[in-house]
Protein backbone atom coordinates (compact mmCIF):
# COMPACT_ATOMS: atom_id res chain seq x y z
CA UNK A 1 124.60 86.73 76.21
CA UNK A 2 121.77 88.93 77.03
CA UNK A 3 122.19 92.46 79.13
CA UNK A 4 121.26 90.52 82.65
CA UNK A 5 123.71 88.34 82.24
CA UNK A 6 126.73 90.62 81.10
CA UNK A 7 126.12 92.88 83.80
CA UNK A 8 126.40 90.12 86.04
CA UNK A 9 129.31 89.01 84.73
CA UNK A 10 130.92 92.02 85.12
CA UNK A 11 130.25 92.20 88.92
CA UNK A 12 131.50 88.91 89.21
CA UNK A 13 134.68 89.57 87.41
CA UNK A 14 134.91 92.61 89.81
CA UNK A 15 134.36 90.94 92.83
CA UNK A 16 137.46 88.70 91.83
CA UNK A 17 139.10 91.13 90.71
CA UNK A 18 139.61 92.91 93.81
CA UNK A 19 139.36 89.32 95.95
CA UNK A 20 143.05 88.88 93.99
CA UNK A 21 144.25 92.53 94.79
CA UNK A 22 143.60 92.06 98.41
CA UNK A 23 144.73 88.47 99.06
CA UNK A 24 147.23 87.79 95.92
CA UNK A 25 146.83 85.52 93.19
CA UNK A 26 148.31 82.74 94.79
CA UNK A 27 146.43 82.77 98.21
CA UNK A 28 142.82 82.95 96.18
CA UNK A 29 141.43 79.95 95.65
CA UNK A 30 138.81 78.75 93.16
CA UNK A 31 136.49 78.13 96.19
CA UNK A 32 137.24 81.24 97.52
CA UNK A 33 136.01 82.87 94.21
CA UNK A 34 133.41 81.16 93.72
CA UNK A 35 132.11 82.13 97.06
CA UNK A 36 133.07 85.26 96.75
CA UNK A 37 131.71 86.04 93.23
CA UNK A 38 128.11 83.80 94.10
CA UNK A 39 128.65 81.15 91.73
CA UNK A 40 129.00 78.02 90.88
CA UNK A 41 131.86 75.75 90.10
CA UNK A 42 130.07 74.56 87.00
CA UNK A 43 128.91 78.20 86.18
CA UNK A 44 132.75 79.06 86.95
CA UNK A 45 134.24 76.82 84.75
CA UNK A 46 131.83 77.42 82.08
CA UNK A 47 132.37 81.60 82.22
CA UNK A 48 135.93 81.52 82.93
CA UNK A 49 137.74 78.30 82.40
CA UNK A 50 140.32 78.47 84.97
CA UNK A 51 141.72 81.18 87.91
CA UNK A 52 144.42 82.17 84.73
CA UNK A 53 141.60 83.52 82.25
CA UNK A 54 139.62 84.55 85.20
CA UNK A 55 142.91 86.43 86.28
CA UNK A 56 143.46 87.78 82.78
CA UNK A 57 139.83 89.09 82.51
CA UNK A 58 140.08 90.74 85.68
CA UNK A 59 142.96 92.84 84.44
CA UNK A 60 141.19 93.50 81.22
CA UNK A 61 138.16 95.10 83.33
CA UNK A 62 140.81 97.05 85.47
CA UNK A 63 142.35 98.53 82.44
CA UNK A 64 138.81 99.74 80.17
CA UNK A 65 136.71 100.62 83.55
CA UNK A 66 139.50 102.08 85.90
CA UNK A 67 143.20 102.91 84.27
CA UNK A 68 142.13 104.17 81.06
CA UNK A 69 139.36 106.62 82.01
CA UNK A 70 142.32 108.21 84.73
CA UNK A 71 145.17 108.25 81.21
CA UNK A 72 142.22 109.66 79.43
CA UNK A 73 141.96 112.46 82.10
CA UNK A 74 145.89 112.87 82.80
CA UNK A 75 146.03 112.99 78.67
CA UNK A 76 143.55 115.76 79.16
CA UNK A 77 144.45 117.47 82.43
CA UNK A 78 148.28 117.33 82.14
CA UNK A 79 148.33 117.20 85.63
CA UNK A 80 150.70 114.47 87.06
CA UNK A 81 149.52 115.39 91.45
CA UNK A 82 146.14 114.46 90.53
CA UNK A 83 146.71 111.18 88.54
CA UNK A 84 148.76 110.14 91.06
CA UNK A 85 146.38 110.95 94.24
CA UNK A 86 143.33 109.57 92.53
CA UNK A 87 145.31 106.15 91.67
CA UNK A 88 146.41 106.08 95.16
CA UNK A 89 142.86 106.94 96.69
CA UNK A 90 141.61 103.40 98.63
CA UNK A 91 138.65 102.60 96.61
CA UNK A 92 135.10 101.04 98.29
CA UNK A 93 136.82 97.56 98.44
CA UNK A 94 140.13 99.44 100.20
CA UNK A 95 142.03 99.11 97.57
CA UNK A 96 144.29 101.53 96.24
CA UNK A 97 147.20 101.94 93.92
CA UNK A 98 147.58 99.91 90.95
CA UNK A 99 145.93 96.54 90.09
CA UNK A 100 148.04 95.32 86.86
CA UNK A 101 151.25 96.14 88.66
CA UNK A 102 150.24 94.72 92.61
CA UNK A 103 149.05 91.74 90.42
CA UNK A 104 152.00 91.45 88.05
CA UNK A 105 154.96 91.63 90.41
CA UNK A 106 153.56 88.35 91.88
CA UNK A 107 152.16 86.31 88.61
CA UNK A 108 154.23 88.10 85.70
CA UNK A 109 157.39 85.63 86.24
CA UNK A 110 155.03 82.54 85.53
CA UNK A 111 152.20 83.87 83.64
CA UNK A 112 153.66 84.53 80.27
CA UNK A 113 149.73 86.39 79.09
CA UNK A 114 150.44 88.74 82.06
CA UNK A 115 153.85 89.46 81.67
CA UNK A 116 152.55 90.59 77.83
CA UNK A 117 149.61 92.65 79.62
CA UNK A 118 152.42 94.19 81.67
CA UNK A 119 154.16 95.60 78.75
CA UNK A 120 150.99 96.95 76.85
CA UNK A 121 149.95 98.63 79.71
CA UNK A 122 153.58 100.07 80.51
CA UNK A 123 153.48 101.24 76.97
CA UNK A 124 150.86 102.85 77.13
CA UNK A 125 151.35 104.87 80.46
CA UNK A 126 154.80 105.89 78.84
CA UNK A 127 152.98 107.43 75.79
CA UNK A 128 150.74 109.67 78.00
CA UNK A 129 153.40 110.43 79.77
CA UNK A 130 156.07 111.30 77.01
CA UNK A 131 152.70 113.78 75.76
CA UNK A 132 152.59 115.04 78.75
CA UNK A 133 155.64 115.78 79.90
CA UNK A 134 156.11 117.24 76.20
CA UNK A 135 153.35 119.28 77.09
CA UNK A 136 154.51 120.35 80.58
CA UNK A 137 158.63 121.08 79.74
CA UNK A 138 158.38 122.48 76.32
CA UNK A 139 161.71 124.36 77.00
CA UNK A 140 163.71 121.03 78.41
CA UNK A 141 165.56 119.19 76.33
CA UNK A 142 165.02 115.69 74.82
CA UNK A 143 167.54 114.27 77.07
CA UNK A 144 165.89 116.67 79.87
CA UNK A 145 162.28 115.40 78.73
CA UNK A 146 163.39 111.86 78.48
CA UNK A 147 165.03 112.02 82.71
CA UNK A 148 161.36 113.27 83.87
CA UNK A 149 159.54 110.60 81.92
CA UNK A 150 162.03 107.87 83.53
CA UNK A 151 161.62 109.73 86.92
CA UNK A 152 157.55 109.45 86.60
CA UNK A 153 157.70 106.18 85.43
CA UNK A 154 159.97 104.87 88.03
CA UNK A 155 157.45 106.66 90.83
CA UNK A 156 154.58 104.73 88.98
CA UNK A 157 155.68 101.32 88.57
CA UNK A 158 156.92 101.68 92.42
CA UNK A 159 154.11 102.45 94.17
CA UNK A 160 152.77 98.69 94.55
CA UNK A 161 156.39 97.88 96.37
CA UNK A 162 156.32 100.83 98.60
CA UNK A 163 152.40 101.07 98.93
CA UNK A 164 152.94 97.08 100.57
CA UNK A 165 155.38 98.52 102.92
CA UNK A 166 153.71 101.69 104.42
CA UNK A 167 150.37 103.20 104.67
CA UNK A 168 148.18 104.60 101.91
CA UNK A 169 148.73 108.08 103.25
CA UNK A 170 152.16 107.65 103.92
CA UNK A 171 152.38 106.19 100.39
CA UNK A 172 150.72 109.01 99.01
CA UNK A 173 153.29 111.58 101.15
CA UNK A 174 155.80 110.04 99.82
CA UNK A 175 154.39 110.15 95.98
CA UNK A 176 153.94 114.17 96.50
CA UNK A 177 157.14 114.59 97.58
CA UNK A 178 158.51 112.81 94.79
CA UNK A 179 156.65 114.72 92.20
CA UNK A 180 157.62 117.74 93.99
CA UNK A 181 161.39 116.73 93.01
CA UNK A 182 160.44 115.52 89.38
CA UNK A 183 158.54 118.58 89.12
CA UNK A 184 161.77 120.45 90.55
């Protein structure tokens, strides 16, 4: 596959991407991708498959292009506020919060390669965060650390429930003011 044509790719996995965040994996169709994405069914099926790998690659671009880079700089930073407020910070399709989990409380129950995504990608939050709460609470101890890192965790993988039930900037009150009492 030539440069063009992975670039293009990429935008159309993007565009489906967030056409699932918005409207749910469910209540996206294949014609709605198709449309939305500016393909084909042919050059669908031939690039994707099926809505499941399409689904699956879609989370794969979410994690290298979006979730890593922000670990990488929480990793770096140590700085839990401003992880939090950029993940909750609507993006250009007004989006906001976090695709593998808004996309896994609906699809991880039936969609075994999810559900497996899921747990690589809670893994790996919880190692960033065990370093960085390491980092942050040298003097607490291990049972001390280990309460935070549940805490933080807990405030992470919650944000797509309460984010679905309030506004963004009530969503990212709320976040603050949980940190505030993690940080506490």
């Amino acid at each position: 596959m030539n440069e063009q044509n992975t670039f293009i790719e990429k935008q159309a996995v993007e565009k489906a991407m967030y056409q699932f965040w918005l409207k749910g994996y469910e209540a996206t169709t294949v014609p709605d991708l198709i449309r939305i994405m500016n393909i084909n069914q042919v050059d669908f099926e031939k690039q994707f498959g099926s809505k499941e790998n399409l689904l699956l690659q879609t989370m794969s671009h979410y994690l290298d292009h979006i979730f890593i880079p922000e670990l990488e700089k929480l990793s770096h930073t140590k700085e839990f506020s401003a992880f939090f407020e950029r993940m909750l910070t609507p993006r250009n399709s007004g989006t906001s919060g976090c695709y593998i989990l808004t996309i896994s409380s609906e699809t991880a129950d039936s969609k075994p390669k999810v559900l497996q995504l899921l747990k690589e990608y809670v893994q790996r939050i919880q190692q960033v965060l065990e370093e960085v709460v390491e980092y942050r609470y040298p003097s607490l101890t291990d049972a001390e650390r280990k309460m935070k890192l549940t805490q933080l965790l807990s405030l992470f993988t919650s944000i797509p429930l309460v984010h679905a039930i309030i506004s963004p900037e009530m969503c990212l009150e709320y976040t603050r003011e949980m940190l505030s009492l993690i940080d506490s």
